[in-house]
Structures are given as C-alpha cells and as structure tokens.
Protein backbone atom coordinates (compact mmCIF):
# COMPACT_ATOMS: atom_id res chain seq x y z
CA UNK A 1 24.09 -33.43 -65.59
CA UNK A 2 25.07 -29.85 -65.38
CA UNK A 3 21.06 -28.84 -64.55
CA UNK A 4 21.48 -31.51 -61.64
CA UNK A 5 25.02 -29.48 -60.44
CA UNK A 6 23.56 -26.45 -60.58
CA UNK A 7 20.51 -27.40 -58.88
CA UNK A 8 22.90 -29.19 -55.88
CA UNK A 9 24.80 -25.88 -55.81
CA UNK A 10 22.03 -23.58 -55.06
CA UNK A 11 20.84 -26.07 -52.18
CA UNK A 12 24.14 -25.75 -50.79
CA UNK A 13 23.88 -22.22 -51.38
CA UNK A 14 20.49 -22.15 -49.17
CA UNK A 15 21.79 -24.30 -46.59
CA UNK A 16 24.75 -22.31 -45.85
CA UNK A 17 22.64 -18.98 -45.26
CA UNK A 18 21.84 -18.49 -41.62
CA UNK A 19 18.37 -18.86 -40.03
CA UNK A 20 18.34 -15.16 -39.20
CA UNK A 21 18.55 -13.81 -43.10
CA UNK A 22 15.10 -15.71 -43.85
CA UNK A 23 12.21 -12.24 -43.16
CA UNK A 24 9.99 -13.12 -40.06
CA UNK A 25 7.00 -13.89 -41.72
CA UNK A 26 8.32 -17.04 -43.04
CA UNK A 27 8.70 -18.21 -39.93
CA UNK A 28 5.82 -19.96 -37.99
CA UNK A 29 6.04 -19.17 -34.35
CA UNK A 30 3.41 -15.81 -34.20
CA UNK A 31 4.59 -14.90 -30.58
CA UNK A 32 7.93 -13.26 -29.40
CA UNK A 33 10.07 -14.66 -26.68
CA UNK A 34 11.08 -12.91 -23.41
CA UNK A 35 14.95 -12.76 -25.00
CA UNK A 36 13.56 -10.88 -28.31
CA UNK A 37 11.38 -8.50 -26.33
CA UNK A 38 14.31 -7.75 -23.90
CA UNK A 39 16.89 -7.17 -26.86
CA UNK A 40 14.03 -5.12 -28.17
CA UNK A 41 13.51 -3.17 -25.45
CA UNK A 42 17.01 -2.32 -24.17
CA UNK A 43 17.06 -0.90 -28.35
CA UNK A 44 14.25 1.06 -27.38
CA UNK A 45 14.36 2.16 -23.68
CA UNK A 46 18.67 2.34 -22.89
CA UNK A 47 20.10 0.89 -20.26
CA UNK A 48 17.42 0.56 -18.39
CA UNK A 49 18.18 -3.53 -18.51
CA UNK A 50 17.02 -4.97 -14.90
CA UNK A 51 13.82 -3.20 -14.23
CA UNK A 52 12.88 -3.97 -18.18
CA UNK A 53 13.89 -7.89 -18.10
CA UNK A 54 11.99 -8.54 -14.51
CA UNK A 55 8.76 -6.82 -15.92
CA UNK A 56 9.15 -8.68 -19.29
CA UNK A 57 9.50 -11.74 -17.27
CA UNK A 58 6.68 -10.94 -15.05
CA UNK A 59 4.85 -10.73 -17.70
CA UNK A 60 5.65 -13.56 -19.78
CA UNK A 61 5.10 -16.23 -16.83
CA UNK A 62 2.01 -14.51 -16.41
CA UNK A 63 0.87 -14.26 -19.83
CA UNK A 64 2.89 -16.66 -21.74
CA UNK A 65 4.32 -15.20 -24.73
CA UNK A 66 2.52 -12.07 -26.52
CA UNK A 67 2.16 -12.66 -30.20
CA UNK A 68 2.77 -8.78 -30.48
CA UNK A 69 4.23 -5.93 -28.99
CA UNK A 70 3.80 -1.32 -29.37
CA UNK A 71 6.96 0.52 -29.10
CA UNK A 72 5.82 3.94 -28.38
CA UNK A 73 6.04 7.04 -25.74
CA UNK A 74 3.73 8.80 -24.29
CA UNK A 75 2.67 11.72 -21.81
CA UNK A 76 0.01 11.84 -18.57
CA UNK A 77 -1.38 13.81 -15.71
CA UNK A 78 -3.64 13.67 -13.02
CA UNK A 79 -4.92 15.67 -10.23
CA UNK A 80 -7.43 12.93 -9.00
CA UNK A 81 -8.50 12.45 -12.75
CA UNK A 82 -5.98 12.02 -14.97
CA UNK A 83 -5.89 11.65 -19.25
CA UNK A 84 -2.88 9.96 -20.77
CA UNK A 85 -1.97 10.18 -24.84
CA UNK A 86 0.48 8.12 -26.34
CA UNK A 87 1.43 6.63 -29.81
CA UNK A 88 3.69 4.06 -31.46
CA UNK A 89 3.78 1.53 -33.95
CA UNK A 90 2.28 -2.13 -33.29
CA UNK A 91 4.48 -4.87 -34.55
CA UNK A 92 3.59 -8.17 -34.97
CA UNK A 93 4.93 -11.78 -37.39
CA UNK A 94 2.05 -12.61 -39.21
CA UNK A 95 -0.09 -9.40 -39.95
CA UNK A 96 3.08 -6.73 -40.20
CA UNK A 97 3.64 -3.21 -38.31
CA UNK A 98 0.77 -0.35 -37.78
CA UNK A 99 0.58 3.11 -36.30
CA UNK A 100 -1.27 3.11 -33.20
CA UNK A 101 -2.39 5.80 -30.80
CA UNK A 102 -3.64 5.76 -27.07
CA UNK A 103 -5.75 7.95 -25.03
CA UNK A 104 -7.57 7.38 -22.02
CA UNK A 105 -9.40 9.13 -19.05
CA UNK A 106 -8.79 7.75 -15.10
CA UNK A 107 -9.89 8.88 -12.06
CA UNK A 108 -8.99 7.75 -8.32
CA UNK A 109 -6.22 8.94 -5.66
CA UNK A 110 -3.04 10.24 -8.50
CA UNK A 111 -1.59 13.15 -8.48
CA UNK A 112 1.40 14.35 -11.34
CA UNK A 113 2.82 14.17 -14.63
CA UNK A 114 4.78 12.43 -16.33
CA UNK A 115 6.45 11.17 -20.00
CA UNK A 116 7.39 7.62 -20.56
CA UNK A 117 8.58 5.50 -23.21
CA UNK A 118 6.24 2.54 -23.79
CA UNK A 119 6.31 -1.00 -24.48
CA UNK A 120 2.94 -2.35 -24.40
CA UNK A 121 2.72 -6.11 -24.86
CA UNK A 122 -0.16 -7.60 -26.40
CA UNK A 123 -1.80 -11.19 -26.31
CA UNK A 124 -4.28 -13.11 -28.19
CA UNK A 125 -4.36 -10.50 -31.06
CA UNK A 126 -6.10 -12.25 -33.78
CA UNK A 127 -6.07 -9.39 -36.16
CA UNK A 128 -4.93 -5.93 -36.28
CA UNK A 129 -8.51 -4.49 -35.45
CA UNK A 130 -8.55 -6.54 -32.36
CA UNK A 131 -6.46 -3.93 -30.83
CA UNK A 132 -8.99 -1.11 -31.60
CA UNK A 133 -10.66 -0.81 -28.57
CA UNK A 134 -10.68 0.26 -24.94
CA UNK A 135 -8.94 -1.74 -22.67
CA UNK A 136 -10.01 -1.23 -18.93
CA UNK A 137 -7.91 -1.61 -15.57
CA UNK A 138 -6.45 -0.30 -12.75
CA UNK A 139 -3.23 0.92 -12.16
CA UNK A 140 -0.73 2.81 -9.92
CA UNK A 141 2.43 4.71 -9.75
CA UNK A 142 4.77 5.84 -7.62
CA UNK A 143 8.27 7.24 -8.88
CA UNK A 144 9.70 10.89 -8.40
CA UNK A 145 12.08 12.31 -11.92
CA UNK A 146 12.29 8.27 -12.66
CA UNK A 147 10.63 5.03 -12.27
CA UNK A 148 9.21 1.71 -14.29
CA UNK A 149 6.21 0.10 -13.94
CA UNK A 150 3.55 -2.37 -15.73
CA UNK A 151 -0.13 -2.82 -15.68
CA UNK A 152 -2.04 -4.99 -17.50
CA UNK A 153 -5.53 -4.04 -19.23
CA UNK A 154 -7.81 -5.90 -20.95
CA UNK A 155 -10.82 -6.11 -23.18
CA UNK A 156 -12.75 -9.60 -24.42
CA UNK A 157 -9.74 -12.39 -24.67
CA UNK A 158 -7.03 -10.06 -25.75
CA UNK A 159 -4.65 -8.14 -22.81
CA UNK A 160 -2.11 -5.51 -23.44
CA UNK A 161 0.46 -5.08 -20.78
CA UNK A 162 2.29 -1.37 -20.78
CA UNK A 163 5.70 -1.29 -19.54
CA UNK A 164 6.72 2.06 -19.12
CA UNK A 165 10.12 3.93 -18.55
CA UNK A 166 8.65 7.54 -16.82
CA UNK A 167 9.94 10.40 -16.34
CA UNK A 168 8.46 13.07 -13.81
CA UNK A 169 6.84 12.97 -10.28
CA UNK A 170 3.81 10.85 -10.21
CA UNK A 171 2.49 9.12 -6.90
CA UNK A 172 -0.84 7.12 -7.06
CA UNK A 173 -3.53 4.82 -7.89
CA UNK A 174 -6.57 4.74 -10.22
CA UNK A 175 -9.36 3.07 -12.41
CA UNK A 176 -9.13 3.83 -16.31
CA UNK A 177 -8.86 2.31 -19.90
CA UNK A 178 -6.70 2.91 -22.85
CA UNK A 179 -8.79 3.35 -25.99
CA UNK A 180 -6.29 2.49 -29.13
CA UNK A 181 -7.36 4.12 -32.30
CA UNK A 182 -5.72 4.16 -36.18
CA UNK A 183 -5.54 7.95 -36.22
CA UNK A 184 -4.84 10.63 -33.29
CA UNK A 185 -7.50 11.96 -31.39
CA UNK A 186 -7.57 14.47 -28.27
CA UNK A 187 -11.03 12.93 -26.99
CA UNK A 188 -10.17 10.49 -24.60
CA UNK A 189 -13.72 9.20 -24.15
C-alpha cells in the first residue's frame, strides 16, 4: 500500500502544476495564436500596442495562424533601388529556435532609409530549411522618423509576413525578395 500512496501523491502532485510549467514542445498545437504573437511582440517592439495587434490580426484572418515567427531588426535604403539586411532568430514549437539572416535587392519608385525592428511571421514551415530561400513581393512605405507596416512575401506554399516598427524617412513602392540564409552575407543576390 505505501507504493500505491506514493504513486497517488505524485499524480496529485502533476495535477496541481499549471498548464504553463509543461516546455512547449510537449504541447501539440505547432502554430501560435494572435494573443501569443501580440504579448510577444509588445516584449519585443514597446508600446507600440495598436498598430502591432491590427497588423497581427490582419494577418492572422488572412493567413490563419503561422506555425512560426523571426524576431529580428534590420536596416534599408533606396534611391529607386534599394537593399535591405536584417537578422534575428526564428522560433518555432516543434523544430526549436535558429539564427536567421535577410538580405534582399528591390527596385521601383522608393526613396530613404530606414531601421526597423522586425517580426516576420511565417506559415506552412515544414522544416527549418523551408525558410532558406528567397521570398518575392511587392511592397511599400510611407512614414517620416516613424511608422509600421506589413507585407507579405512568398515562395512555393510557405509565406512570411514582416511586420516592421521603422525608424527614418522612407516614402515608396517597389518589387523585391528577401533571401533568408543560416549565416550573414553582404550579397543580396
């Protein structure tokens, strides 16, 4: 009898723990929901909390849920072409957290600079090599010392979605890709 108390004991033990203290891989949802990413974010980016939750939700009723997400920042210019370098780590449930880097060329009507913290959703990841790649789109601007904006990019079935937080004087609109890579590179090509 005292194997069968003990044994009851340490089931109470486990029941009384909270949800939360169990590590996220044990849990079987792969995607994060729009109030994660938010709390995430406002961690991340300040107090930036309205312009962050209505591209988050943009997003998500777009996309549905991303089953990972880059934290990152990152710097761009353009006088009618433009290159833009970033890096940041990839988090995700099932396959853990990597080091990622951005670069990309774009050309059309943009003219500035600018440095922005980065949240880049991403969707349909299967693996972590999925997201080596380019990513093509087009996107557009228009803030003076501060602004937000999203895009969304993709390559094959899998999107990314960059959210960023900018800083600078940037006005316009262009045609580009983001090429992700494991290691930094200044060749955006």
């Amino acid at each position: 009898m005292p194997t069968l108390r003990a044994l009851a004991a340490c089931l109470a033990l486990l029941a009384a723990l909270p949800f939360a203290a169990m590590p996220a891989r044990a849990q079987s949802n792969p995607t994060y929901s729009s109030d994660e990413l938010v709390q995430r974010g406002h961690g991340f980016f300040g107090e930036v909390s309205r312009g962050l939750a209505l591209s988050i939700e943009k997003a998500v009723s777009q996309w549905g849920q991303p089953n990972g997400y880059i934290l990152g920042q990152e710097g761009s210019g353009a006088f009618v072409g433009g290159l833009r370098y970033g890096e940041g780590t990839l988090y995700t449930r099932n396959a853990g957290d990597v080091k990622v880097y951005w670069q990309g060329p774009s050309l059309g009507w943009d003219f500035g600079g600018d440095g922005a913290r980065t949240m880049i959703l991403v969707y349909n990841l299967n693996s972590i090599s999925d997201i080596f790649r380019r990513f093509g789109g087009i996107s557009g601007s228009a803030y003076f010392v501060a602004g937000f904006g999203m895009t969304a990019l993709a390559a094959d079935k899998v999107v990314v979605v960059p959210i960023r937080s900018g800083v600078g004087v940037r006005l316009g609109a262009n045609i580009g890709y983001l090429k992700f890579t494991p290691n930094s590179t200044w060749n955006p090509f």
